[in-house]
Protein backbone atom coordinates (compact mmCIF):
# COMPACT_ATOMS: atom_id res chain seq x y z
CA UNK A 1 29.57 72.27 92.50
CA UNK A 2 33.10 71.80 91.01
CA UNK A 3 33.69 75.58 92.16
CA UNK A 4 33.12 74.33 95.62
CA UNK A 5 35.53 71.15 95.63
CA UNK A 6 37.92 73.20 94.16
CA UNK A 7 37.59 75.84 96.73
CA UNK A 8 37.65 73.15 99.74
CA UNK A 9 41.18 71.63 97.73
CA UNK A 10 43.07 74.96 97.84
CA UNK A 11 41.52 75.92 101.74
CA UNK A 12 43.22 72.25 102.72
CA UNK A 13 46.41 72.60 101.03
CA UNK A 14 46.88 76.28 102.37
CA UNK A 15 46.14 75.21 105.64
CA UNK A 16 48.43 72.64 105.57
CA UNK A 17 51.25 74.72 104.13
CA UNK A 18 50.39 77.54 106.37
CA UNK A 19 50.94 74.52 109.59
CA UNK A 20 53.99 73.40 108.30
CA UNK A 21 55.64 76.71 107.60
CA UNK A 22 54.74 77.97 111.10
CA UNK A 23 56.19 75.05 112.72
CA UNK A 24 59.03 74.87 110.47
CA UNK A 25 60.08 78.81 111.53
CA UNK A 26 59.08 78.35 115.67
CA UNK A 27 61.46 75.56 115.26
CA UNK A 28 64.31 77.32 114.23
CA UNK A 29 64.69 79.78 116.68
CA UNK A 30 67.31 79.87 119.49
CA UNK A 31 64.81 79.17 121.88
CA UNK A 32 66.05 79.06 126.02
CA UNK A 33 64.32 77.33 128.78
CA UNK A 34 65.20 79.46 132.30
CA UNK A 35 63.85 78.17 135.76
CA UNK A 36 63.60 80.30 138.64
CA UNK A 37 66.95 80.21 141.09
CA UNK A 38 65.82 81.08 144.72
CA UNK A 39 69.65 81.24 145.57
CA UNK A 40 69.91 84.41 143.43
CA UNK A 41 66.41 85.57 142.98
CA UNK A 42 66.44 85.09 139.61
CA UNK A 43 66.09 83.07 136.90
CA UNK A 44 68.85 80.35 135.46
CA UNK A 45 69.47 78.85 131.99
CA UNK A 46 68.72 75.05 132.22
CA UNK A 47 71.44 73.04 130.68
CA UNK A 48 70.36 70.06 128.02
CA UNK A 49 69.77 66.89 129.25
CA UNK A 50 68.40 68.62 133.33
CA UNK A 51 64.64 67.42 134.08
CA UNK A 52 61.95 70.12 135.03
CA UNK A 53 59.71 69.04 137.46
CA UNK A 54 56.03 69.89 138.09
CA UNK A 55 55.76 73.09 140.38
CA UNK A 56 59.14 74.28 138.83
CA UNK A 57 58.28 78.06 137.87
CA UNK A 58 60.16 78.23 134.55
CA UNK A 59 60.47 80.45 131.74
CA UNK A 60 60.83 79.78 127.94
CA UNK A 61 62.69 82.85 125.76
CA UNK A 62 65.34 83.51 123.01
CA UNK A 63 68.27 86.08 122.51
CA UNK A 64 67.64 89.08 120.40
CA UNK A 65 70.47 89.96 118.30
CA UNK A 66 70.75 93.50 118.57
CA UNK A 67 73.40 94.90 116.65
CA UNK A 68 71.05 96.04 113.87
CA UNK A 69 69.13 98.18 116.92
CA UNK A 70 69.67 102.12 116.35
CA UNK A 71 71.98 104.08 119.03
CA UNK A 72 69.14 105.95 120.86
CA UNK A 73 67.26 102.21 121.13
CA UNK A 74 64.11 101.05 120.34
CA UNK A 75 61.01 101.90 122.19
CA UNK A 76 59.06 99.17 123.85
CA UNK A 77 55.23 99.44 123.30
């Protein structure tokens, strides 16, 4: 019995942990909100503070930093 509420301790506290560290690191990237532009067929960066209405078609991404990438590039798969 004790091996069980010990077990069900260290399955919450992981879990918690586990939530928290996940959140902490999606946080921290350099995420980018980009809604579609019919004037150039494409999409546009949305600057801080602009609202995004319902129907907008938008896109959410991040820069890739990719000075570490090897000369021939890196297949996509």
């Amino acid at each position: 019995m004790f091996n069980i509420i010990l077990w069900s301790i260290f399955f919450c506290f992981g879990y918690v942990a586990g939530s928290y560290i996940r959140g902490t690191t999606f946080d921290r990237q350099a995420w980018r909100i980009y809604r579609w532009d019919v004037t150039v067929f494409g999409y546009r960066p949305v600057p801080i503070g602009a609202k995004i209405y319902k129907g907008d078609k938008i896109l959410m991404g991040m820069e890739v930093d990719t000075h570490g990438f090897p000369p021939d590039g890196i297949k996509y798969e």
